[in-house]
N, C-alpha and C. Protein backbone atom coordinates (compact mmCIF):
# COMPACT_ATOMS: atom_id res chain seq x y z
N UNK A 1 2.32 -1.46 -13.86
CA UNK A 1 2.09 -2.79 -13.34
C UNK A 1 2.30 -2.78 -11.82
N UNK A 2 1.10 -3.48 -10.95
CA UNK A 2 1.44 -2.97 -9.84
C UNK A 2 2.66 -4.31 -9.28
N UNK A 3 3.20 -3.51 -8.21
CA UNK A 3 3.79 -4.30 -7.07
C UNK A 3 3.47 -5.25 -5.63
N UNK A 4 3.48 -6.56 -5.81
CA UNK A 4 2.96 -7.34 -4.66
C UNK A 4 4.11 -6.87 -3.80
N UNK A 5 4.05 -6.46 -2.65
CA UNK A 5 4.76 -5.84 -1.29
C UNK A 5 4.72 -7.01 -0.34
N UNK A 6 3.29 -7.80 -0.25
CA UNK A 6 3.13 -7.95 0.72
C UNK A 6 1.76 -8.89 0.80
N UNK A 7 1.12 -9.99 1.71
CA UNK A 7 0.09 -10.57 1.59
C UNK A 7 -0.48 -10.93 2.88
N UNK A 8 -1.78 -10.52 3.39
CA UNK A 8 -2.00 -10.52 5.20
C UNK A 8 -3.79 -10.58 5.06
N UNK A 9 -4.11 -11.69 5.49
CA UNK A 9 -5.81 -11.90 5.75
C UNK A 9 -6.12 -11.97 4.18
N UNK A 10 -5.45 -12.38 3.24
CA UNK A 10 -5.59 -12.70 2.01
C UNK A 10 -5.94 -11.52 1.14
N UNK A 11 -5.68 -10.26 1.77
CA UNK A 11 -5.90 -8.93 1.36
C UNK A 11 -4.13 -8.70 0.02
N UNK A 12 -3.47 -8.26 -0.65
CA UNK A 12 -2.61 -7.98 -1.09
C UNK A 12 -2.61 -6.38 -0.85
N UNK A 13 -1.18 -6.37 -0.69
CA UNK A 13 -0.72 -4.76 -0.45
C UNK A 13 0.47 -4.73 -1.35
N UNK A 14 0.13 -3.63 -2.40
CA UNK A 14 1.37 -3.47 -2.93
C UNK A 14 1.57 -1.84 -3.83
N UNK A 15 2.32 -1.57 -4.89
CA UNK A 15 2.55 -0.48 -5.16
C UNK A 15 2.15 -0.35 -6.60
N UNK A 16 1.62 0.46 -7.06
CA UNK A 16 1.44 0.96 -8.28
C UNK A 16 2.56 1.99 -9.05
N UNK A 17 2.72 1.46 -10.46
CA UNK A 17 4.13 1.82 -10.58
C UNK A 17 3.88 3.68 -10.83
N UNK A 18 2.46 3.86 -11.25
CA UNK A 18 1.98 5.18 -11.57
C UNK A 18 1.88 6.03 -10.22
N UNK A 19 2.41 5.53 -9.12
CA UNK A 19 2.34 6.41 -7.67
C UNK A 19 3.34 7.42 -7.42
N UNK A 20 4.44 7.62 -7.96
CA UNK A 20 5.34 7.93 -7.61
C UNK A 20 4.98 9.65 -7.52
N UNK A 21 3.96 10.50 -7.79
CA UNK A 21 3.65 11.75 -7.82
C UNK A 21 3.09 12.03 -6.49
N UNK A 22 2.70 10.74 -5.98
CA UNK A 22 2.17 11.41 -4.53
C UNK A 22 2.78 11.02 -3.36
N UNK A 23 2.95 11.32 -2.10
CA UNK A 23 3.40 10.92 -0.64
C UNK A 23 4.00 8.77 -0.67
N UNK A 24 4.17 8.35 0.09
CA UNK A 24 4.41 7.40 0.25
C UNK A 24 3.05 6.94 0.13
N UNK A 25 2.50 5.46 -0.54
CA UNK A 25 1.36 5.09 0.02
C UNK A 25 1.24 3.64 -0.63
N UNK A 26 0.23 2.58 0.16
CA UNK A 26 0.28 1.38 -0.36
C UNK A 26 -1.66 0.92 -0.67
N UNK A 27 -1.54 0.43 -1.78
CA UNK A 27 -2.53 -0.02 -2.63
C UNK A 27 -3.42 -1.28 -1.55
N UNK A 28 -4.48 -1.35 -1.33
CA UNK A 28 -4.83 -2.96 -0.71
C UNK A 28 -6.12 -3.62 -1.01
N UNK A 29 -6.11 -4.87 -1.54
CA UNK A 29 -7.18 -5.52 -1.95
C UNK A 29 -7.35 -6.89 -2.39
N UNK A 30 -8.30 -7.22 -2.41
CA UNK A 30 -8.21 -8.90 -2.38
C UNK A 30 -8.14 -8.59 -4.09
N UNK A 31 -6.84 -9.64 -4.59
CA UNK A 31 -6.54 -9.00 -6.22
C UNK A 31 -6.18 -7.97 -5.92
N UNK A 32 -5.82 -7.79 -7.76
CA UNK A 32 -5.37 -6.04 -7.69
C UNK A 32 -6.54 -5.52 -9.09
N UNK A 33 -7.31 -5.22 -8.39
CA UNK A 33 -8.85 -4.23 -8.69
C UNK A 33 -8.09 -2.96 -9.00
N UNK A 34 -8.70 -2.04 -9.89
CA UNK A 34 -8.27 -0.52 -10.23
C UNK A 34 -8.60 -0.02 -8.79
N UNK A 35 -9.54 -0.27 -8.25
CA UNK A 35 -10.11 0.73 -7.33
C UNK A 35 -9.36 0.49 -6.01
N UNK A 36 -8.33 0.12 -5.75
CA UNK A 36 -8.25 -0.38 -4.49
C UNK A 36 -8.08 0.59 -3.35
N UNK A 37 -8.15 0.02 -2.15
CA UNK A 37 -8.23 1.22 -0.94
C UNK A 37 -6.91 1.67 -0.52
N UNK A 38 -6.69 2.77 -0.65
CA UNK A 38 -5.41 3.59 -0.23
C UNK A 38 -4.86 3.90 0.90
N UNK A 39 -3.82 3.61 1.28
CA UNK A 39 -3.06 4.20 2.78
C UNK A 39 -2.24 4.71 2.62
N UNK A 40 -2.11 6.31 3.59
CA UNK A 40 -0.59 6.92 3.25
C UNK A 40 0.31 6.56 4.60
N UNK A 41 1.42 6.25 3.99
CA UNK A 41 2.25 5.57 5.22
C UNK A 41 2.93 7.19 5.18
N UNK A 42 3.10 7.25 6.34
CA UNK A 42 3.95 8.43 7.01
C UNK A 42 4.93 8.17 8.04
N UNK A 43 6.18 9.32 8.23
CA UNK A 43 7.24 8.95 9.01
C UNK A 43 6.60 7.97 10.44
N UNK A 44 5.71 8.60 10.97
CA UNK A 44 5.39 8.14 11.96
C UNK A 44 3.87 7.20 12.33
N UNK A 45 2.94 7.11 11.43
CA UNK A 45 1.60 6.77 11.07
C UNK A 45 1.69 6.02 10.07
N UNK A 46 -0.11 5.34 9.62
CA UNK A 46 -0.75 5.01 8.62
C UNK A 46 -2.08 5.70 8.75
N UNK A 47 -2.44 6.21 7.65
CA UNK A 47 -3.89 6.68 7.36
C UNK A 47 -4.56 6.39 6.37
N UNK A 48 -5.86 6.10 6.42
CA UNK A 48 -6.49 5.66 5.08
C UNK A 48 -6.90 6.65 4.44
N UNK A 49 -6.52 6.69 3.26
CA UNK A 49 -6.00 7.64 2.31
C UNK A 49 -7.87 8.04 1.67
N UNK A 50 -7.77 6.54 1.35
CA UNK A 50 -9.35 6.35 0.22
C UNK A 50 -9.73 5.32 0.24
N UNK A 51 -10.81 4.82 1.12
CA UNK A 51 -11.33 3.64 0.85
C UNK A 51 -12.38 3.66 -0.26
N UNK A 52 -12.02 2.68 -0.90
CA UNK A 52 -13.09 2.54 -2.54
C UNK A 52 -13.78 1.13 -2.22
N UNK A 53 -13.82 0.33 -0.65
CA UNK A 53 -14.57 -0.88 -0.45
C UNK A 53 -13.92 -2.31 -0.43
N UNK A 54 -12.36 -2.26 -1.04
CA UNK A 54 -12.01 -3.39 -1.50
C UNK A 54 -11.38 -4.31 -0.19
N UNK A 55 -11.96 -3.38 1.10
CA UNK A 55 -11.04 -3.73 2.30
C UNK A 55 -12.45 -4.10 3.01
N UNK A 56 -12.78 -5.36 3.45
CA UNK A 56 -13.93 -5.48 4.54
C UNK A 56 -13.73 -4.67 5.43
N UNK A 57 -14.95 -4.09 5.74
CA UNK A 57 -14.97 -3.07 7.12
C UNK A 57 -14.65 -4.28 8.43
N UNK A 58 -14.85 -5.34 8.59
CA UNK A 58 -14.49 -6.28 10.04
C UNK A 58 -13.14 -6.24 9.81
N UNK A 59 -12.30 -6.11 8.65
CA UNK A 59 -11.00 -6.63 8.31
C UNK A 59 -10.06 -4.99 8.71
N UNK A 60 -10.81 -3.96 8.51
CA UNK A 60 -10.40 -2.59 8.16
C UNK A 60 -9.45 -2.44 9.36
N UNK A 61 -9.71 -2.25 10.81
CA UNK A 61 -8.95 -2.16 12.06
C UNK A 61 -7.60 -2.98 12.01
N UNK A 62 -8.31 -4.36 11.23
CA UNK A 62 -6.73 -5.38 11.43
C UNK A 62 -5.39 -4.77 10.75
N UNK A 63 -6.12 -4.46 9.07
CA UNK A 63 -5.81 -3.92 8.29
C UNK A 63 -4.11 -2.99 8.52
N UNK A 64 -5.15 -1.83 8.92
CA UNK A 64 -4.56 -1.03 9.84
C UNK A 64 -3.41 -0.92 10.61
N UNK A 65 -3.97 -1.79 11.71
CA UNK A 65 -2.76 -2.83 12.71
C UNK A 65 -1.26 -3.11 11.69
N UNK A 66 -1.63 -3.58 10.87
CA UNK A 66 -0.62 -4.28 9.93
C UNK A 66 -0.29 -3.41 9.60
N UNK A 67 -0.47 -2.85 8.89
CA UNK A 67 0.55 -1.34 7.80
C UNK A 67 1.44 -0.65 9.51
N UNK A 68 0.74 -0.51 10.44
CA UNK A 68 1.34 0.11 11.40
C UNK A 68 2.61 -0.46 11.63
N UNK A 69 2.39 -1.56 12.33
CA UNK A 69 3.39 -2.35 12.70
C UNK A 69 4.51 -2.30 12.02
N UNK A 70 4.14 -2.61 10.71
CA UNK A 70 5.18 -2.81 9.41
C UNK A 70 5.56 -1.25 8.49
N UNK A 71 5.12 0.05 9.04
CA UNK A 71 5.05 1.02 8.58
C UNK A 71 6.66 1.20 7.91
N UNK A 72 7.71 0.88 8.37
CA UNK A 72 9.09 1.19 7.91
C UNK A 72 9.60 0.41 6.92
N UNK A 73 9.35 -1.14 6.69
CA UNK A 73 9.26 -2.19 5.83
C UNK A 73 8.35 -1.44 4.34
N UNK A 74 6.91 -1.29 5.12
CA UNK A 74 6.40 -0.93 3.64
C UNK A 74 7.01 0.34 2.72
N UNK A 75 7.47 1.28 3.71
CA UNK A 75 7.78 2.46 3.32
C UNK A 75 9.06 2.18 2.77
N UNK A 76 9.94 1.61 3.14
CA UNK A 76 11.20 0.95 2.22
C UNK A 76 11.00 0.46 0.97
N UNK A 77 10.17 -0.52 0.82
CA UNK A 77 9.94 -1.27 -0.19
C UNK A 77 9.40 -0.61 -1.26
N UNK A 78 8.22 0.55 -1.12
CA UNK A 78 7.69 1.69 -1.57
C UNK A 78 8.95 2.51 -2.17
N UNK A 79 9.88 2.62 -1.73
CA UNK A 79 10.68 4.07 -1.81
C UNK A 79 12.28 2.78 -2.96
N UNK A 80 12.10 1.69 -2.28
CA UNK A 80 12.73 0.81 -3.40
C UNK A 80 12.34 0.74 -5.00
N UNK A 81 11.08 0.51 -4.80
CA UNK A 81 10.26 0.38 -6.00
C UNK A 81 10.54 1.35 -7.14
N UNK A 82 10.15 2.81 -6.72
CA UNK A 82 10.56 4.15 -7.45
C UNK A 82 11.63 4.06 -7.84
N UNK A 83 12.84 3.95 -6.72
CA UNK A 83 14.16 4.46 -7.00
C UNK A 83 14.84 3.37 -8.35
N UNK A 84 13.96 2.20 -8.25
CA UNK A 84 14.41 1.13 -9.23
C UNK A 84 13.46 1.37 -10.36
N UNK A 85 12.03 1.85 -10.37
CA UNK A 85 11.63 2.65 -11.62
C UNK A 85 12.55 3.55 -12.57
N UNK A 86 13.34 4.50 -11.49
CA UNK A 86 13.56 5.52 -11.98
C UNK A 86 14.84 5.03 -12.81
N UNK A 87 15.34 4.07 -12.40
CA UNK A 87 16.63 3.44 -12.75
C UNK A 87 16.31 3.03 -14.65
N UNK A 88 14.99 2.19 -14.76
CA UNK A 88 14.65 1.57 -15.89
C UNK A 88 13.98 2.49 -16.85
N UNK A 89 13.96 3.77 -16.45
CA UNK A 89 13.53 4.78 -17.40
C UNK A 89 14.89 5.57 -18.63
């Protein structure tokens, strides 16, 4: 079940509870669509992981902007999520 993180240009960013096998990264899309477009947040960056479309290309740069800014927030909340998965297993 995914995780709402977060809500910006009416896009949702949040976590999928099935992520925990790969790098840090946050889900984004208007809804939560299977396909949504991927970012890997890194110590120091954001990169788009996989866009699958669910992100307007005019919106994509803002996008961006945002995960940056907020890169330590999301990556917390991300690394919360798991550690409280791992708790309910």
């Amino acid at each position: 079940m995914p995780e709402l993180l977060d809500i910006y240009l009416g896009y949702n960013f949040y976590v999928k509870s099935d992520g925990d096998n790969e790098p840090v990264h946050i889900h984004v899309a208007k809804g939560h669509p299977e396909k949504a477009t991927k970012f890997w947040i890194m110590s120091d960056t954001v990169e788009l992981a996989r866009d699958n479309g669910t992100v307007d290309p005019k919106d994509m740069g803002r996008v961006l902007r945002y995960l940056r800014k907020n890169r330590e927030r999301m990556m917390s909340k991300w690394l919360a999520h798991f550690k409280h998965a791992e708790v309910k297993h």
